[in-house]
Protein backbone atom coordinates (compact mmCIF):
# COMPACT_ATOMS: atom_id res chain seq x y z
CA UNK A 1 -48.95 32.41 -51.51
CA UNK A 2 -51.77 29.42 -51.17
CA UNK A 3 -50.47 29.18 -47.89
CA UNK A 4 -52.28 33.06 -46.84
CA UNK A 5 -55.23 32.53 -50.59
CA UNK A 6 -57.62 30.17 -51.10
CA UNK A 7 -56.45 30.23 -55.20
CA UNK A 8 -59.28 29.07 -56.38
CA UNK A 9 -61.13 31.98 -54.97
CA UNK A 10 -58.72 34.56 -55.27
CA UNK A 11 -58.38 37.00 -58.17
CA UNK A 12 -54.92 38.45 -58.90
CA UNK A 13 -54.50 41.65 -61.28
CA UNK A 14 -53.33 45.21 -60.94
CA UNK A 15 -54.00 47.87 -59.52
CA UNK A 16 -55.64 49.74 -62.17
CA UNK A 17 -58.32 47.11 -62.18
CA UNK A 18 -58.81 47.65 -58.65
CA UNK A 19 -59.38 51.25 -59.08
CA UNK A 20 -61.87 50.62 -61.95
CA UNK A 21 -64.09 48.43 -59.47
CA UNK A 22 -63.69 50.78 -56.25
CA UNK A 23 -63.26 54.48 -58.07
CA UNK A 24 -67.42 54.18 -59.54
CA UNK A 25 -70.52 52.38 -58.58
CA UNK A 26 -71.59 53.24 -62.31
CA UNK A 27 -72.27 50.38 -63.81
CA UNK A 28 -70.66 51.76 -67.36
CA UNK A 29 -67.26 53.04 -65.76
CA UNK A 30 -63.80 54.01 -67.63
CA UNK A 31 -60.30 54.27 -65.84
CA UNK A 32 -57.26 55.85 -67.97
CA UNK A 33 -53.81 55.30 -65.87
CA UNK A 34 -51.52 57.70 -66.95
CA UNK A 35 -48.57 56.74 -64.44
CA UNK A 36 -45.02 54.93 -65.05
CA UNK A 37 -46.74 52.80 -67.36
CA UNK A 38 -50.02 53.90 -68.86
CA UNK A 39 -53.13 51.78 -69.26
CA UNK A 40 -57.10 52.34 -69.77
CA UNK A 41 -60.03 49.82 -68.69
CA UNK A 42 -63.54 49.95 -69.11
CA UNK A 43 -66.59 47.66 -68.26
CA UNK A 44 -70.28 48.19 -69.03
CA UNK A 45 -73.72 47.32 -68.11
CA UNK A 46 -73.26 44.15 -69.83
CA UNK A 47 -69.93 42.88 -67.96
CA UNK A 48 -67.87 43.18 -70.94
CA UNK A 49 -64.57 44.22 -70.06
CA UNK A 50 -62.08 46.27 -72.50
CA UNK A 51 -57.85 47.03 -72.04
CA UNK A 52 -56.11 49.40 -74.13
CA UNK A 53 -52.37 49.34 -73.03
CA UNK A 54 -50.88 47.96 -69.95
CA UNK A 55 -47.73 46.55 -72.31
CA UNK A 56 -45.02 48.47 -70.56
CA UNK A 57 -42.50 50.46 -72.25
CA UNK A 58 -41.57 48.49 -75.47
CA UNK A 59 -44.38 47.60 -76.64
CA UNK A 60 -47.00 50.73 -75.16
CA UNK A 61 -47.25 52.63 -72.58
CA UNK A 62 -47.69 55.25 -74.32
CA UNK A 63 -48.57 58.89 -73.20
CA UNK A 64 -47.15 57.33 -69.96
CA UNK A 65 -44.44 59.37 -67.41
CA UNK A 66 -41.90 57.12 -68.99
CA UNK A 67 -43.00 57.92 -72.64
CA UNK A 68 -43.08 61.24 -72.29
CA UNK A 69 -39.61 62.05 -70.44
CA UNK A 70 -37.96 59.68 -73.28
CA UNK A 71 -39.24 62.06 -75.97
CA UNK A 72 -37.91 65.08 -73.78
CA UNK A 73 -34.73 63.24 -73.84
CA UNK A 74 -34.49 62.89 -77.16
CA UNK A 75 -35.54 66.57 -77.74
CA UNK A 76 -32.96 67.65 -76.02
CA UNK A 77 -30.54 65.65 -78.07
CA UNK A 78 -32.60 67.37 -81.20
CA UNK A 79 -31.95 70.52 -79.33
CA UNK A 80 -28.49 70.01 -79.19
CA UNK A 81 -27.74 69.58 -82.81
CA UNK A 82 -29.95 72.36 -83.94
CA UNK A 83 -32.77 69.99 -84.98
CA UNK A 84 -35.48 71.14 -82.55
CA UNK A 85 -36.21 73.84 -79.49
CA UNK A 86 -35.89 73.23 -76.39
CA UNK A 87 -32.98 75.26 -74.47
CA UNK A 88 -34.86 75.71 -71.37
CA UNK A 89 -36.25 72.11 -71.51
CA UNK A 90 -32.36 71.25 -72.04
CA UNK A 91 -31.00 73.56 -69.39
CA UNK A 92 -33.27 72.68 -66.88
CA UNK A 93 -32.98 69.00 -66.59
CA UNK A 94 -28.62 68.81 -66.69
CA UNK A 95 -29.68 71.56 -63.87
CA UNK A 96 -31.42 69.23 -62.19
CA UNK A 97 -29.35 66.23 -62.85
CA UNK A 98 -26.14 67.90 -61.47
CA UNK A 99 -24.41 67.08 -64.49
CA UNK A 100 -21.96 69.49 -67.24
CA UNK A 101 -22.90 68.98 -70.31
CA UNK A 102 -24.64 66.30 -72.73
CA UNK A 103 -21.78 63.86 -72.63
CA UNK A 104 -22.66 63.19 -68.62
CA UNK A 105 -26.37 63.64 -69.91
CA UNK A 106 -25.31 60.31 -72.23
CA UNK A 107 -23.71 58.33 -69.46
CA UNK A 108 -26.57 59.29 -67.62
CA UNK A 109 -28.68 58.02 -69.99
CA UNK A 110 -26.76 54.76 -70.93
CA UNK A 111 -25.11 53.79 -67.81
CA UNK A 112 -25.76 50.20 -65.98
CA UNK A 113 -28.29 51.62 -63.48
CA UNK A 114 -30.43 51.95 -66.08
CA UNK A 115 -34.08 51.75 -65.34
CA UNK A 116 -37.69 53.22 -66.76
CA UNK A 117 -38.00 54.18 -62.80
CA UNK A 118 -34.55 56.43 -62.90
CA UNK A 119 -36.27 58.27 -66.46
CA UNK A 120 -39.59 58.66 -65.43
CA UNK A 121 -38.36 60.21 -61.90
CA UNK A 122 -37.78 63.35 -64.34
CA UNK A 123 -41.28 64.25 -64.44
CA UNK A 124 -41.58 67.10 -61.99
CA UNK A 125 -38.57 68.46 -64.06
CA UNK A 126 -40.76 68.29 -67.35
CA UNK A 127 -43.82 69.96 -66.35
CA UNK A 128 -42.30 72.85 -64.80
CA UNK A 129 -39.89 74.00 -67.85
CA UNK A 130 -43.98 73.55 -69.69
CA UNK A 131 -45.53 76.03 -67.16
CA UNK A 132 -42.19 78.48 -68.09
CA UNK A 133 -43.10 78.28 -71.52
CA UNK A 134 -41.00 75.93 -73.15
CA UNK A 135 -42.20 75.32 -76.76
CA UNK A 136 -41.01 71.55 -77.23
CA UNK A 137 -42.20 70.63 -73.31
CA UNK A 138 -45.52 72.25 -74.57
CA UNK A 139 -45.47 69.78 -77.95
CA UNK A 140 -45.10 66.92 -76.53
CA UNK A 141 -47.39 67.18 -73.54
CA UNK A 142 -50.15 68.28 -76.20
CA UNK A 143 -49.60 65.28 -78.07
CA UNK A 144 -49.21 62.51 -75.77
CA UNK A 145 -52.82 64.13 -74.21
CA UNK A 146 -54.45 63.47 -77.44
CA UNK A 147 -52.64 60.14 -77.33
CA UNK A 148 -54.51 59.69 -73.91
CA UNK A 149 -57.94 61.04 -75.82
CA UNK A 150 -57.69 58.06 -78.90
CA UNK A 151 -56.67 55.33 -75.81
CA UNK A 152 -59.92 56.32 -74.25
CA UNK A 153 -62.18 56.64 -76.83
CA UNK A 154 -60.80 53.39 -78.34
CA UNK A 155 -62.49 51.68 -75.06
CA UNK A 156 -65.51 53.75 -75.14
CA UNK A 157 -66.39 52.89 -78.37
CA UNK A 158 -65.29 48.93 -77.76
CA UNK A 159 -67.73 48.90 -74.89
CA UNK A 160 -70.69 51.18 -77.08
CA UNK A 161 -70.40 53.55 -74.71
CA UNK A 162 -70.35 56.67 -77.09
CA UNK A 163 -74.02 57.00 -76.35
CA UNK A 164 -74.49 56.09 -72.81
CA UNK A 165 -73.81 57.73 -69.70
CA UNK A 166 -70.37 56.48 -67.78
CA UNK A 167 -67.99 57.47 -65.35
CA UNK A 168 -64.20 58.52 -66.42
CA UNK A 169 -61.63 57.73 -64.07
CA UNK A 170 -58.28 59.54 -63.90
CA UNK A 171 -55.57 58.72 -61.75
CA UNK A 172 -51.81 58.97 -62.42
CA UNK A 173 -48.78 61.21 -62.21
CA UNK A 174 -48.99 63.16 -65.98
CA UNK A 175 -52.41 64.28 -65.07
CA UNK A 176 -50.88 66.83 -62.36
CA UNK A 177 -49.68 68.64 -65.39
CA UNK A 178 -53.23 70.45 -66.47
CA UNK A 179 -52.46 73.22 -68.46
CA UNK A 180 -50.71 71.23 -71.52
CA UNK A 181 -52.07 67.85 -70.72
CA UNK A 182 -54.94 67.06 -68.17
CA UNK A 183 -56.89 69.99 -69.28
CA UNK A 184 -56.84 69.40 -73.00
CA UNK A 185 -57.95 65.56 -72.32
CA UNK A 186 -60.86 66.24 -70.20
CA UNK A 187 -61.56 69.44 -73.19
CA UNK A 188 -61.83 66.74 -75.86
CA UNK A 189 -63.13 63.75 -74.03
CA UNK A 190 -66.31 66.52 -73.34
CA UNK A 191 -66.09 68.07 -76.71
CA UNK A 192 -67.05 64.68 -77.83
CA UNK A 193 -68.72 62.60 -75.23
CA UNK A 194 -70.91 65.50 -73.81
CA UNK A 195 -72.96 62.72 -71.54
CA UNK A 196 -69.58 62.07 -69.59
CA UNK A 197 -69.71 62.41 -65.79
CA UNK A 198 -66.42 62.27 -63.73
């Protein structure tokens, strides 16, 4: 790498940082990444910089595409022993996989191939069995988006932002679910934060 970077000049980080510099001019700017992984930065007037997640899938990424299609999973395992809703939630995604029954849905699940990529690819699959009403696709969409609402206001408050002017930032694949998810963020990030501009 030193041979293409002068190192000492060079800053390496992700790309959610990137976004946060080129997606506002504000000075007082927000980003929440709500992707594979899930991750929220913020910097103020002052310089002071803030991160709330980026810790991958042990340890965070919560309200993340990952996150979210592991508790659908694991509903549909509920589902299965009478524990929880979620027949059409269940239905559709061994529909989608092209497998029988739950016993291919566990070597599926638990098979050497295994990767966060391979589970998180099931998104499209989620959000559609929400929009046709499924009760437990509903649930947890509604609370991994107020998950998303304490990440952010975590970093709002950590950079006193809670009563200055700033711009939110939203980029990542759960936020093309709005009915259950993107819409009930941006409701209570305005409900609260009524000097927010996007």
């Amino acid at each position: 790498m030193s041979k293409y970077l002068d190192l000492s000049r060079a800053n390496i980080c992700n790309d959610s940082k990137i976004n946060l510099v080129t997606g506002s001019a504000n000075k007082n700017r927000i980003i929440i990444n709500c992707g594979i992984g899930s991750i929220c930065l913020g910097r103020n007037s002052e310089c002071k910089e803030v991160t709330v997640g980026g810790w991958d899938y042990i340890l965070g990424d919560q309200d993340s595409v990952y996150d979210i299609r592991i508790k659908a999973l694991r509903g549909i395992m509920k589902a299965y022993t009478g524990r929880e809703g979620g027949i059409l939630l269940s239905k559709t995604i061994i529909d989608y996989l092209n497998i029988k029954n739950i016993q291919n849905l566990l070597d599926w699940t638990y098979n050497s191939n295994f990767s966060k990529d391979k589970i998180a690819a099931l998104a499209k699959v989620f959000c559609r069995t929400t929009e046709m009403g499924d009760r437990l696709s509903k649930k947890i969409l509604e609370e991994e988006s107020r998950e998303t609402f304490l990440i952010v206001d975590t970093v709002i408050n950590r950079l006193n932002l809670n009563i200055k002017k700033f711009n939110l930032i939203i980029a990542g694949h759960v936020f093309k679910c709005r009915k259950f998810f993107k819409n009930i963020f941006i409701n209570n990030i305005e409900n609260k934060f009524d000097i927010v501009k996007r």
